[in-house]
N, C-alpha and C. Protein backbone atom coordinates (compact mmCIF):
# COMPACT_ATOMS: atom_id res chain seq x y z
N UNK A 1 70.13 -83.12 -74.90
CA UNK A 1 70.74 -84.29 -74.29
C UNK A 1 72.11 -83.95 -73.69
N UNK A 2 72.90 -83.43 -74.44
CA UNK A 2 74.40 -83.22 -73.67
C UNK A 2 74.42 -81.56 -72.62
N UNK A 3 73.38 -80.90 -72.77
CA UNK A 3 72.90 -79.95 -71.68
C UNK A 3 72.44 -80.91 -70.56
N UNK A 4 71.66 -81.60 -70.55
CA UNK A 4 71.41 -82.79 -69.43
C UNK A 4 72.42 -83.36 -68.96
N UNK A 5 73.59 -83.95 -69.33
CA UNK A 5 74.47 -84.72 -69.23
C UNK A 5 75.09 -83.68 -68.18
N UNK A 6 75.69 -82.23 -69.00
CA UNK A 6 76.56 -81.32 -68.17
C UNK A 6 76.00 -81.05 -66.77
N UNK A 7 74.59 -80.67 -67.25
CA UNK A 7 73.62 -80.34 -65.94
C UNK A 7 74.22 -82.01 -64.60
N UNK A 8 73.94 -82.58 -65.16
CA UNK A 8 74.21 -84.07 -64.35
C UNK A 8 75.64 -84.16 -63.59
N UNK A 9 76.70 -84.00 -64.69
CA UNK A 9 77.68 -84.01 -63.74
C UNK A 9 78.20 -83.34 -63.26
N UNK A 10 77.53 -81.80 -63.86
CA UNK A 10 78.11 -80.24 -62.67
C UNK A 10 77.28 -80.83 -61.48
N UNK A 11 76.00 -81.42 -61.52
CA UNK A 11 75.20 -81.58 -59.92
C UNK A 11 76.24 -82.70 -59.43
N UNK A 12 76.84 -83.96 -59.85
CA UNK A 12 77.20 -84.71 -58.90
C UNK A 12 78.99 -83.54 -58.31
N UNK A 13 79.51 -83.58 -59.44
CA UNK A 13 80.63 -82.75 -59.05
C UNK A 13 80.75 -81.73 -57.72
N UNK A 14 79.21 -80.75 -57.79
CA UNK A 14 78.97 -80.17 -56.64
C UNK A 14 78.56 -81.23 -55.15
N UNK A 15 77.91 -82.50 -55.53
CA UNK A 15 77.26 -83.19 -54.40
C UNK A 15 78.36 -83.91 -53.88
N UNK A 16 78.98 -83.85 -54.39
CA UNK A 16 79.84 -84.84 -53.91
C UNK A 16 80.56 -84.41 -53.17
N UNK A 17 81.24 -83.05 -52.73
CA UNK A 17 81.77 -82.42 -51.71
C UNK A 17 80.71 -82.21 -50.72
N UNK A 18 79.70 -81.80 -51.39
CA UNK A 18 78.67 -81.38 -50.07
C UNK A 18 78.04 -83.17 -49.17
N UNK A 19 77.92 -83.75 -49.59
CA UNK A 19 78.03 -84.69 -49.25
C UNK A 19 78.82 -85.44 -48.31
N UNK A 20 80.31 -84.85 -48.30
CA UNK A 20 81.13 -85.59 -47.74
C UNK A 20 81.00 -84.67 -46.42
N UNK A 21 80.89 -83.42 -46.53
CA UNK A 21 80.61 -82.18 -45.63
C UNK A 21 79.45 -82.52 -44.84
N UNK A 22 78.06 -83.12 -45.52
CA UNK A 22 77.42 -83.38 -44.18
C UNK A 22 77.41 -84.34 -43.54
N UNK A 23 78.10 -85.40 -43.56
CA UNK A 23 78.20 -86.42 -42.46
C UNK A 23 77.17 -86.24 -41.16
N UNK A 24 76.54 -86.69 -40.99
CA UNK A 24 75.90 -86.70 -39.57
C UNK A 24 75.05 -85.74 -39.01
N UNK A 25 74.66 -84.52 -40.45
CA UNK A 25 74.35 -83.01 -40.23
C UNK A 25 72.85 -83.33 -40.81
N UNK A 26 71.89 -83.78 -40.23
CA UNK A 26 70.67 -83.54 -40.66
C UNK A 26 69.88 -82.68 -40.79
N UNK A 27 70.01 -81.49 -40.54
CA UNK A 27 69.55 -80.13 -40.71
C UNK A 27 70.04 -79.84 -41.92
N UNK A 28 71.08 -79.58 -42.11
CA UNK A 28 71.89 -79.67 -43.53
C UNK A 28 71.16 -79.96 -44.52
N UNK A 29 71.52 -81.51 -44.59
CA UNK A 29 71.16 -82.41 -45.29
C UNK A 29 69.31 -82.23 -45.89
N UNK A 30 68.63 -81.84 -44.80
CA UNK A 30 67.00 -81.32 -45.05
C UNK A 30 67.28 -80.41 -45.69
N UNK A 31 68.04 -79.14 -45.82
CA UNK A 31 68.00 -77.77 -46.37
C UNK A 31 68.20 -78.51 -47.79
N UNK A 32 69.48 -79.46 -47.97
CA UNK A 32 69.68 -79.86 -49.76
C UNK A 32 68.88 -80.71 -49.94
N UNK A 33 67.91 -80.97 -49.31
CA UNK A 33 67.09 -82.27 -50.07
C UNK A 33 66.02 -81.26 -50.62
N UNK A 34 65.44 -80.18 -49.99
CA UNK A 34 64.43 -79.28 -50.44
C UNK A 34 64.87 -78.68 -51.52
N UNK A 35 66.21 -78.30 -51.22
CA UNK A 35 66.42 -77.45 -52.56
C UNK A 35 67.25 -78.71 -53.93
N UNK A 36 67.24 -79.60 -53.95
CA UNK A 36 67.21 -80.89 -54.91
C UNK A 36 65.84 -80.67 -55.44
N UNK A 37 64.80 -80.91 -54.34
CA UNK A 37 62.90 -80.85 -54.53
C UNK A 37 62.69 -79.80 -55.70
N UNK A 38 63.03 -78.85 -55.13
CA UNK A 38 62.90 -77.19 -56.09
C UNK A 38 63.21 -77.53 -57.37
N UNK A 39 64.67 -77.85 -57.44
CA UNK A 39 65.07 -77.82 -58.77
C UNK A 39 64.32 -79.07 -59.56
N UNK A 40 64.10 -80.04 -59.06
CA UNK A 40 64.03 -81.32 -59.63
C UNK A 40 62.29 -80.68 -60.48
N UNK A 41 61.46 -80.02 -59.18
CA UNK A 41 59.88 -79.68 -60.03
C UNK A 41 60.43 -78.82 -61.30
N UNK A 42 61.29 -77.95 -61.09
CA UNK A 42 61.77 -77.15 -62.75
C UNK A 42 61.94 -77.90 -63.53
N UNK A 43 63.16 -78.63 -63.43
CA UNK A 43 63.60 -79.44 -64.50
C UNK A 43 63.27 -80.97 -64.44
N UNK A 44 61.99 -81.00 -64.31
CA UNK A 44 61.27 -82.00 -64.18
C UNK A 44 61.16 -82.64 -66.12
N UNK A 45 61.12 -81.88 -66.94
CA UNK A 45 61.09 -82.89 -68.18
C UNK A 45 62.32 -83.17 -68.42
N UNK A 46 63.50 -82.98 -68.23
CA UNK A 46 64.34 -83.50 -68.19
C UNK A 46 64.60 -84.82 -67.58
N UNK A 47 64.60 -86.12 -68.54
CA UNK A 47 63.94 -87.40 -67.37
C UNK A 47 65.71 -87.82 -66.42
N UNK A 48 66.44 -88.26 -67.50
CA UNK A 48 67.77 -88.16 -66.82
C UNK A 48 68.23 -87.16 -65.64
N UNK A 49 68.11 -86.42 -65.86
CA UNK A 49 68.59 -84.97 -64.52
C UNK A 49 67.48 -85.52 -63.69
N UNK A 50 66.37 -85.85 -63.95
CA UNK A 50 65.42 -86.04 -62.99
C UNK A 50 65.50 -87.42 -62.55
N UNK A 51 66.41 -88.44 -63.14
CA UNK A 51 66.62 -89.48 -62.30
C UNK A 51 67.64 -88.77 -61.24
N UNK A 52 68.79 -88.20 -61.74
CA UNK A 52 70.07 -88.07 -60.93
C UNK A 52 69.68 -87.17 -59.46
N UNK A 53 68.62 -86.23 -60.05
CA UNK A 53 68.26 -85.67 -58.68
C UNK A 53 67.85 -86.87 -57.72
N UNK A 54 66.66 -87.79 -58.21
CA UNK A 54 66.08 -88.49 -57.55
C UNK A 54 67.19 -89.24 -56.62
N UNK A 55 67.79 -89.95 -57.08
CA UNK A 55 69.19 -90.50 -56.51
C UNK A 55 70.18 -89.79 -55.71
N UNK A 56 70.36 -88.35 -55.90
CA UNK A 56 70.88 -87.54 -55.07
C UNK A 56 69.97 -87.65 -53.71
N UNK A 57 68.54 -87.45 -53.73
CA UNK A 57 67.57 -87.07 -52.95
C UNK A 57 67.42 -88.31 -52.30
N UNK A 58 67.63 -89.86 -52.76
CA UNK A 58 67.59 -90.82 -52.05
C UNK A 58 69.25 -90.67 -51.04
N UNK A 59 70.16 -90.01 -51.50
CA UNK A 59 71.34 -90.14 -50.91
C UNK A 59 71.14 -89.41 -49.46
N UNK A 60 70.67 -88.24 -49.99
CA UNK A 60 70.71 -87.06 -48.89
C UNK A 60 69.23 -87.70 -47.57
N UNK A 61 67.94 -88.21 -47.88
CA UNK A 61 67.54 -88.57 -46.77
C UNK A 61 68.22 -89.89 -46.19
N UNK A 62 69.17 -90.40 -46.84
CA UNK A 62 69.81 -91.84 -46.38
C UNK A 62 70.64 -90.86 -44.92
N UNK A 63 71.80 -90.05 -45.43
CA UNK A 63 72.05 -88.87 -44.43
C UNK A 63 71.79 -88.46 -43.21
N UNK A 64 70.05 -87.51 -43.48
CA UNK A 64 69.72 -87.26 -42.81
C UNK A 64 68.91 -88.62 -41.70
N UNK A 65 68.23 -89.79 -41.75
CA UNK A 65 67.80 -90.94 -40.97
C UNK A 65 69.41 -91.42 -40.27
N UNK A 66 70.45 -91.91 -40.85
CA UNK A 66 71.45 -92.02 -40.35
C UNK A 66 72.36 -90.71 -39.03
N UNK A 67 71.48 -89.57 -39.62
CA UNK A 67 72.41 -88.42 -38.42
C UNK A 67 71.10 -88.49 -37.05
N UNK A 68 69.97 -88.58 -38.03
CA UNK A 68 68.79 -88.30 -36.64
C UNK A 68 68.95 -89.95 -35.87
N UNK A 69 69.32 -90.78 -36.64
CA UNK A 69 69.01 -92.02 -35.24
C UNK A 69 70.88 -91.98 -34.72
N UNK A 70 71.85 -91.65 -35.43
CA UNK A 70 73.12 -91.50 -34.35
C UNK A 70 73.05 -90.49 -33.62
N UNK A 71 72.02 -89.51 -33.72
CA UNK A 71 72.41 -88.69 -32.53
C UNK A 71 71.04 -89.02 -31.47
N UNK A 72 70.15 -89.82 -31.86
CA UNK A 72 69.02 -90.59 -30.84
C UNK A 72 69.69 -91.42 -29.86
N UNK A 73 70.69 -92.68 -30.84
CA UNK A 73 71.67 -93.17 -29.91
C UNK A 73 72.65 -92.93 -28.97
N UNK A 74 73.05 -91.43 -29.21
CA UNK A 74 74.23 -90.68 -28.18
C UNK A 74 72.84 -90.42 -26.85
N UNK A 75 71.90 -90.05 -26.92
CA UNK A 75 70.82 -89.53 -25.79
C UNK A 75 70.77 -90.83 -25.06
């Protein structure tokens, strides 16, 4: 349980810069959602870490739909 916890907030601690870094970068943003995917099938019995990924992974395609239709709108 508190290996989960650490696991949890070393991942937001890291997402949260990378996050702010991809703004508008949907290529990016696809590369960390796959590799969220990766880790999340490992540590898949972990149900907590495997919510937080999930929620990371809802963050990051929120991201990427927001960079692919602002840069649809610049065309």
């Amino acid at each position: 349980m508190i290996l989960a916890l650490i696991l949890i907030l070393t991942l937001v601690l890291v997402l949260v810069p990378v996050l702010i870094s991809l703004l508008f970068l949907p290529r990016r943003a696809a590369g960390w959602l796959l590799a969220l995917l990766f880790v999340a099938t490992v540590a898949f019995a972990e149900q907590w870490f495997a919510a937080a990924l999930i929620a990371a992974g809802w963050v990051l395609a929120t991201t990427i739909a927001t960079g692919i239709t602002r840069s649809l709108w610049r065309r």
